[in-house]
Structure formats: structure tokens, C-alpha cells
PDB file of N, CA and C in Angstrom:
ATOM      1  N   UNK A   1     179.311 -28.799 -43.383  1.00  0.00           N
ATOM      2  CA  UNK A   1     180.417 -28.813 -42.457  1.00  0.00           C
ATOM      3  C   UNK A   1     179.926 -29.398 -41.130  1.00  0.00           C
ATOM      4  N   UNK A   2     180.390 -30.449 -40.634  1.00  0.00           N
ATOM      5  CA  UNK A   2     180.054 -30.986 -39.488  1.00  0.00           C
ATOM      6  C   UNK A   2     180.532 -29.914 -37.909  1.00  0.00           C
ATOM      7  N   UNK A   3     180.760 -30.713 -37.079  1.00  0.00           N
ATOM      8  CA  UNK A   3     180.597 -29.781 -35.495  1.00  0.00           C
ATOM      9  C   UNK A   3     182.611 -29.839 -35.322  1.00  0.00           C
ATOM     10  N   UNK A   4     183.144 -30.828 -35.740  1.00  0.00           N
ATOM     11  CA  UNK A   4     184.332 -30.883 -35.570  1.00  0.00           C
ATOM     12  C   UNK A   4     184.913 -30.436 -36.294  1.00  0.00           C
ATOM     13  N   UNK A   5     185.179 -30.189 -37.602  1.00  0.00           N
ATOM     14  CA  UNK A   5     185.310 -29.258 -38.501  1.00  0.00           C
ATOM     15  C   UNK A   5     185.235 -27.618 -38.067  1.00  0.00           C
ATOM     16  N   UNK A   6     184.266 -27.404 -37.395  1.00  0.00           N
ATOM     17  CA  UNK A   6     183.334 -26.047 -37.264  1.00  0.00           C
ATOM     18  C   UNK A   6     184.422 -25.768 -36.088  1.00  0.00           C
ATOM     19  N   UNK A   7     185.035 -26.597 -35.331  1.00  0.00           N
ATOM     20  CA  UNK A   7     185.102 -26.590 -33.716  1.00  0.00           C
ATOM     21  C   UNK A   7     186.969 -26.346 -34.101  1.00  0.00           C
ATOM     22  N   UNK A   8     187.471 -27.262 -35.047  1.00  0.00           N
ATOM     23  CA  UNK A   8     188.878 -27.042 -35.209  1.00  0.00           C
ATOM     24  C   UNK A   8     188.710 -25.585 -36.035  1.00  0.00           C
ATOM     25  N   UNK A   9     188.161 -25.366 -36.995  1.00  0.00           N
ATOM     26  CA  UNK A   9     187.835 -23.634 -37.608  1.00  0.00           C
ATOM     27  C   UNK A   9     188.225 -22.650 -36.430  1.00  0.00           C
ATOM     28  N   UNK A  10     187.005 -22.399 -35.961  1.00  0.00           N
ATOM     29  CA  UNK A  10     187.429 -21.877 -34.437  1.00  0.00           C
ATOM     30  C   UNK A  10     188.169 -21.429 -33.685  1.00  0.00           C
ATOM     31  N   UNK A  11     189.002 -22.504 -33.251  1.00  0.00           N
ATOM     32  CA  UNK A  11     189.869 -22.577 -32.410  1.00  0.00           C
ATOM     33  C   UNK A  11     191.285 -22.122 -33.295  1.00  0.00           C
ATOM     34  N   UNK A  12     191.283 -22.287 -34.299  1.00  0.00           N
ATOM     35  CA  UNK A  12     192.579 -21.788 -35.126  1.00  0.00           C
ATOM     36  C   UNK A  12     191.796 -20.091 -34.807  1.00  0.00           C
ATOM     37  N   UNK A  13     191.024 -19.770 -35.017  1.00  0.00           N
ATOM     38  CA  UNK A  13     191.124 -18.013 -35.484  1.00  0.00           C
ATOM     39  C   UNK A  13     190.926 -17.943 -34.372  1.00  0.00           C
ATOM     40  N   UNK A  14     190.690 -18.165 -32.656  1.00  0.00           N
ATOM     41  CA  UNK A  14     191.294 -17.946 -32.037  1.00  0.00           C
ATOM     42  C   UNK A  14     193.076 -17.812 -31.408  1.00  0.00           C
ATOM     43  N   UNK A  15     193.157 -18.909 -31.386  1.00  0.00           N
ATOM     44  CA  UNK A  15     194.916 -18.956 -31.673  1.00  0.00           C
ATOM     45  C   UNK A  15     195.587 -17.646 -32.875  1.00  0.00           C
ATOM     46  N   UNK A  16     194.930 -17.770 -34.041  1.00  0.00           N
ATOM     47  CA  UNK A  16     195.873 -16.640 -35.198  1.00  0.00           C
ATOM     48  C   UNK A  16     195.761 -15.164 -34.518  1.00  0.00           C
ATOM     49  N   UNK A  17     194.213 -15.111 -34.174  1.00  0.00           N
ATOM     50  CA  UNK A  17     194.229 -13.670 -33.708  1.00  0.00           C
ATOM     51  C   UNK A  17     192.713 -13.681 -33.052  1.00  0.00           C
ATOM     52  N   UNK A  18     193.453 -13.691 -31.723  1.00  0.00           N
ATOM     53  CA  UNK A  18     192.554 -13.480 -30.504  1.00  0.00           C
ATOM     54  C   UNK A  18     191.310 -12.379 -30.244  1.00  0.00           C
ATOM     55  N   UNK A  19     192.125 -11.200 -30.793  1.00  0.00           N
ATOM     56  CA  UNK A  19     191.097 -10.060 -30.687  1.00  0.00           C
ATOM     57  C   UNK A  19     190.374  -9.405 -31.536  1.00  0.00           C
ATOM     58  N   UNK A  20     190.748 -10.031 -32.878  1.00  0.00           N
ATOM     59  CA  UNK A  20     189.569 -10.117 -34.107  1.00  0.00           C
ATOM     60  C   UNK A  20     188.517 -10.822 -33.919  1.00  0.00           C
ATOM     61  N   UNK A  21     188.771 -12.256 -33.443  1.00  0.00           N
ATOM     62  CA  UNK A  21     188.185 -13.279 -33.134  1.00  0.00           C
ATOM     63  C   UNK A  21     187.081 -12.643 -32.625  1.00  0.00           C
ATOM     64  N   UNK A  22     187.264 -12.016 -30.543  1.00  0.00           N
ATOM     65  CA  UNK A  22     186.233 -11.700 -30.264  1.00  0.00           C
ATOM     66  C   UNK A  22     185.527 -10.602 -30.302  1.00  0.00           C
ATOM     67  N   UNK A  23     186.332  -9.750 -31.171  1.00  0.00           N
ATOM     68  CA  UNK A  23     185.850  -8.366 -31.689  1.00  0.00           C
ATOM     69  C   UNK A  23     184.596  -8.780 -33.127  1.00  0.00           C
ATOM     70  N   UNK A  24     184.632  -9.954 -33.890  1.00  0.00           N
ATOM     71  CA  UNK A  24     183.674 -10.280 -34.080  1.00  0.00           C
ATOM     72  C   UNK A  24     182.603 -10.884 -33.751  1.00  0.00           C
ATOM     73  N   UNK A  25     182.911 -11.773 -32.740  1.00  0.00           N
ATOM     74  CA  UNK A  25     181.473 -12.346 -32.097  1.00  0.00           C
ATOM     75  C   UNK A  25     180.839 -11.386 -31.699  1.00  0.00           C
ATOM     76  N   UNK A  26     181.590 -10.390 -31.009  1.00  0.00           N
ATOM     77  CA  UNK A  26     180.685  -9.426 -30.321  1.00  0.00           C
ATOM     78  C   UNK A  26     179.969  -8.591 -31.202  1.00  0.00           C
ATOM     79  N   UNK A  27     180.567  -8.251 -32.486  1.00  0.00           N
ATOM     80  CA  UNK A  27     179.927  -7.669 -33.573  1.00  0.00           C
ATOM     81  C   UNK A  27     178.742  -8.366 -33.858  1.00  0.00           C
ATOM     82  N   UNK A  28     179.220  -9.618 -34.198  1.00  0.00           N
ATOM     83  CA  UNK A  28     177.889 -10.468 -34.636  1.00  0.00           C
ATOM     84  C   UNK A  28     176.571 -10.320 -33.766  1.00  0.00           C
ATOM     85  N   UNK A  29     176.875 -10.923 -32.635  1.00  0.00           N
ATOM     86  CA  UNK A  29     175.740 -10.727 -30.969  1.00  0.00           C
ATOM     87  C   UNK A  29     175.533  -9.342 -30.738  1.00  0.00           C
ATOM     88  N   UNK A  30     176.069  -8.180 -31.151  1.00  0.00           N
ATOM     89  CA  UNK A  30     175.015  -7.277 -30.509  1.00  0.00           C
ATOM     90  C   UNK A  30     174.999  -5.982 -31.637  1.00  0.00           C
ATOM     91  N   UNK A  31     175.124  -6.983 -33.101  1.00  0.00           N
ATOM     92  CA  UNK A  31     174.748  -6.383 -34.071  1.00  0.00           C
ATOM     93  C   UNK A  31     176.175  -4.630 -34.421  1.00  0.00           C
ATOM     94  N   UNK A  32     177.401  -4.243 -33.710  1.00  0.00           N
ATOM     95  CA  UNK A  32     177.925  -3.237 -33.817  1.00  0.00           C
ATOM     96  C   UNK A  32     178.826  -3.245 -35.246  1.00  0.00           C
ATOM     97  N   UNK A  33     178.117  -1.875 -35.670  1.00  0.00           N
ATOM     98  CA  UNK A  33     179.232  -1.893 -37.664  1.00  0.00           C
ATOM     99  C   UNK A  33     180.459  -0.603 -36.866  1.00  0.00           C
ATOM    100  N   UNK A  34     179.830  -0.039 -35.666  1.00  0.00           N
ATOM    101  CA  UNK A  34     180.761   1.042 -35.651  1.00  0.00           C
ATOM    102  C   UNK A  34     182.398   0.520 -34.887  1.00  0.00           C
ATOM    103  N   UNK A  35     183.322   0.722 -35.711  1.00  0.00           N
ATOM    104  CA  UNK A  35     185.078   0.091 -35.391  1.00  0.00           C
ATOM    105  C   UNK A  35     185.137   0.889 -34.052  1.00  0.00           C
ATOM    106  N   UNK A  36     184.791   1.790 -33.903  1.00  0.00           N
ATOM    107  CA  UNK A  36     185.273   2.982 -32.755  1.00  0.00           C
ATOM    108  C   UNK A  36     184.575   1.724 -31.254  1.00  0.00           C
ATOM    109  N   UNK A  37     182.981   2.023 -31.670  1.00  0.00           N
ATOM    110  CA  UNK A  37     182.025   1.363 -30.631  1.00  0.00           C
ATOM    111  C   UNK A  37     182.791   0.167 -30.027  1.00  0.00           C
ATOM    112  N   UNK A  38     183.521  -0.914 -31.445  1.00  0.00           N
ATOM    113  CA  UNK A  38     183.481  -2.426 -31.069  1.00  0.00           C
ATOM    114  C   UNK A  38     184.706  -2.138 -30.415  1.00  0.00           C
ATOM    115  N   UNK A  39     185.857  -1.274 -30.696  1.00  0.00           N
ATOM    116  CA  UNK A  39     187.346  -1.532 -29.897  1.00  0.00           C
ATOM    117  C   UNK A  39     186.930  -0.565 -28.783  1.00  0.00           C
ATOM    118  N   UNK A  40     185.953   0.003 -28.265  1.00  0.00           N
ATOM    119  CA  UNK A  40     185.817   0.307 -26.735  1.00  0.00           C
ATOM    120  C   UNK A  40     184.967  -1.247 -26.409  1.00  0.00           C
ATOM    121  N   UNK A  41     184.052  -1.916 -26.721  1.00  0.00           N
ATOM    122  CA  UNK A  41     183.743  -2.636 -25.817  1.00  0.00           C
ATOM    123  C   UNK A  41     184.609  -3.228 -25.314  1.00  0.00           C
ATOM    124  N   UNK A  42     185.082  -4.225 -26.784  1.00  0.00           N
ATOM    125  CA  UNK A  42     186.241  -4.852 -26.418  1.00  0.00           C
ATOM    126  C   UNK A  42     187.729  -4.405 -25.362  1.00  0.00           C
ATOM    127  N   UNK A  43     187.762  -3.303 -25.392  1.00  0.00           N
ATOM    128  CA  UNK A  43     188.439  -3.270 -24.487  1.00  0.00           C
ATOM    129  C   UNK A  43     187.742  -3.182 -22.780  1.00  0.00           C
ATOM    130  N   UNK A  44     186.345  -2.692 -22.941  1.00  0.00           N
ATOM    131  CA  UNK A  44     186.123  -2.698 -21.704  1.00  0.00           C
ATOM    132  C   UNK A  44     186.047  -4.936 -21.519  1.00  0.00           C
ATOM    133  N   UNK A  45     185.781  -5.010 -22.102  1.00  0.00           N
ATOM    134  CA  UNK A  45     185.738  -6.216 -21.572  1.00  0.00           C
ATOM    135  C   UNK A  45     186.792  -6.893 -21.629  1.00  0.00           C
ATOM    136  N   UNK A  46     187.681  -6.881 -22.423  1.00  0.00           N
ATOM    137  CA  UNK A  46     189.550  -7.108 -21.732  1.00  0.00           C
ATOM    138  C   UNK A  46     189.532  -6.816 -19.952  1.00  0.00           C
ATOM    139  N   UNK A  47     189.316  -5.497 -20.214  1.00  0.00           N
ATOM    140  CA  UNK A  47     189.505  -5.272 -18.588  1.00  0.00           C
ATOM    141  C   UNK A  47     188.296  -5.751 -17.555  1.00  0.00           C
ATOM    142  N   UNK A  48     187.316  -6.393 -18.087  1.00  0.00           N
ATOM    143  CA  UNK A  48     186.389  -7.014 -17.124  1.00  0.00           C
ATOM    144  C   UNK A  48     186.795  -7.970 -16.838  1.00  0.00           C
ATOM    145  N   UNK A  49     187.272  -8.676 -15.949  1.00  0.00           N
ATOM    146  CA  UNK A  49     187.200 -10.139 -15.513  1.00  0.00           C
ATOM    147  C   UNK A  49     185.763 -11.053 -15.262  1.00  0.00           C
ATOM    148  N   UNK A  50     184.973 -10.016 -14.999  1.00  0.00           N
ATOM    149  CA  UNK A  50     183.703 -10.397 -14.485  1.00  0.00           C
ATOM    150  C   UNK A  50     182.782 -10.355 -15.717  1.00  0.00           C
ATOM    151  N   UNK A  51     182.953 -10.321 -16.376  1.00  0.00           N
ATOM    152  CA  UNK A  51     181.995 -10.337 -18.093  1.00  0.00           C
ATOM    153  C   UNK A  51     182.357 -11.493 -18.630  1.00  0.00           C
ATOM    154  N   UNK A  52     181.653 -12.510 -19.295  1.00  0.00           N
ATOM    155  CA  UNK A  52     181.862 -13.302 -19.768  1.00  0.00           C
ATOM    156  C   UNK A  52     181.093 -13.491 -21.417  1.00  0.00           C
ATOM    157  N   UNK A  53     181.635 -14.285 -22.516  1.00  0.00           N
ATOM    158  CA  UNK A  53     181.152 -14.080 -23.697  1.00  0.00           C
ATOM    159  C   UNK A  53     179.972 -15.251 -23.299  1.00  0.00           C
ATOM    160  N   UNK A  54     179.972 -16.345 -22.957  1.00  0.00           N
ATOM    161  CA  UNK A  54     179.059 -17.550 -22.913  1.00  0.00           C
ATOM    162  C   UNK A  54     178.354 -16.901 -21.736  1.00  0.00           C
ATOM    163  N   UNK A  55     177.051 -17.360 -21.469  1.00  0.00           N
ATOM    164  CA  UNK A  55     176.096 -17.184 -20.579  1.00  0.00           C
ATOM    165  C   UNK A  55     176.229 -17.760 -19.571  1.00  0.00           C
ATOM    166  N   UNK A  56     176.343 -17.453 -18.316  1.00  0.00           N
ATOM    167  CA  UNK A  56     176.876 -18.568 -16.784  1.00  0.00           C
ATOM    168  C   UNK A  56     175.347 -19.263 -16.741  1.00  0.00           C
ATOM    169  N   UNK A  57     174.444 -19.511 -17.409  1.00  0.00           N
ATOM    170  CA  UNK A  57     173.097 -20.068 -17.248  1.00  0.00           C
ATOM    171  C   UNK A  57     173.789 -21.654 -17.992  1.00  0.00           C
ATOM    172  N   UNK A  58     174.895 -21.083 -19.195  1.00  0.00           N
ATOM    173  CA  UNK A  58     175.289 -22.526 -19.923  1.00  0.00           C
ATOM    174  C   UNK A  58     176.101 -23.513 -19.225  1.00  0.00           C
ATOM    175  N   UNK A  59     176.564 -22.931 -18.551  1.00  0.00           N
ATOM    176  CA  UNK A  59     177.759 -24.068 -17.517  1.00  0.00           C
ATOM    177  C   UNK A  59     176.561 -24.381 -15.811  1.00  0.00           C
ATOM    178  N   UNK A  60     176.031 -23.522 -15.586  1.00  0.00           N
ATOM    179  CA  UNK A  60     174.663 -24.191 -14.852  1.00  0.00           C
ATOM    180  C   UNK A  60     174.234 -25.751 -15.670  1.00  0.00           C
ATOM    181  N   UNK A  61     173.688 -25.790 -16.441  1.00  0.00           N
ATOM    182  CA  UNK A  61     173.189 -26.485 -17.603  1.00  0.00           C
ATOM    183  C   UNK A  61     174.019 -27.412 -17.874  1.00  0.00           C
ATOM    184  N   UNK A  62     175.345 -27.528 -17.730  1.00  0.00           N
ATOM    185  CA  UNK A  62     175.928 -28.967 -17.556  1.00  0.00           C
ATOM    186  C   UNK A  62     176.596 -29.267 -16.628  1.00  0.00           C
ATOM    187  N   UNK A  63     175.942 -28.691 -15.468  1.00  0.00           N
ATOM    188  CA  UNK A  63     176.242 -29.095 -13.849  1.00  0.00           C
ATOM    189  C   UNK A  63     174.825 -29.765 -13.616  1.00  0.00           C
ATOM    190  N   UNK A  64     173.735 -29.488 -14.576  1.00  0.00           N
ATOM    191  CA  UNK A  64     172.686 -30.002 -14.041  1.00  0.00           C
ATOM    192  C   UNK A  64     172.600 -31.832 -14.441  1.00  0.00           C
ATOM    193  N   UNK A  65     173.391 -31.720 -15.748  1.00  0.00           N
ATOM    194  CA  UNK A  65     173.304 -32.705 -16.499  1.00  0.00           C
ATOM    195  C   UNK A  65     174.293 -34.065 -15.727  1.00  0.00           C
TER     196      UNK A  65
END
């Protein structure tokens, strides 16, 4: 599967359902099986504005570029 392929994937299971979407990345990245654990993060981070899923080191990184 190439990057555009991978990239339209994506972006549809964002669009179908937003909070599965990042209720799994976050599963994936910090390893959580517990449903209880992942729908409190996720919600704390709904309500964070200031949390971000990408690293602010990555958008540094193409300001440098």
C-alpha cells in the first residue's frame, strides 16, 4: 500500500468516526486495552485544547525546512 492510499484510508475513518479514530491511536501510542482508561483520556483530551496528538517538535521541523 503506498502513502496515498494509506493517507485517503485515514482520512475516511476520520470523517466516519472521529472518536474511534482517536481513541485508537491513542490506544496504539500508549499501549491502553482498558475501555474505561481510553474513554477518560480521551475525554480529557477533548477538553484539552492544549494537548496535541502530533508532537509540536514536528511542525518545528517543517518551519525549519
Amino acid at each position: 500500500m503506498y502513502f496515498t492510499e494509506i493517507k485517503k484510508q485515514i482520512e475516511f475513518m476520520m470523517q466516519e468516526n472521529y472518536e474511534d479514530f482517536i481513541k485508537a491511536l491513542i490506544s496504539i501510542e500508549l499501549g491502553i486495552k482498558d475501555k474505561n482508561v481510553l474513554n477518560n483520556v480521551y475525554n480529557k483530551y477533548m477538553e484539552n485544547d492544549d494537548v496535541n496528538l502530533i508532537d509540536d517538535n514536528l511542525s518545528d521541523f517543517v518551519d525549519e525546512i
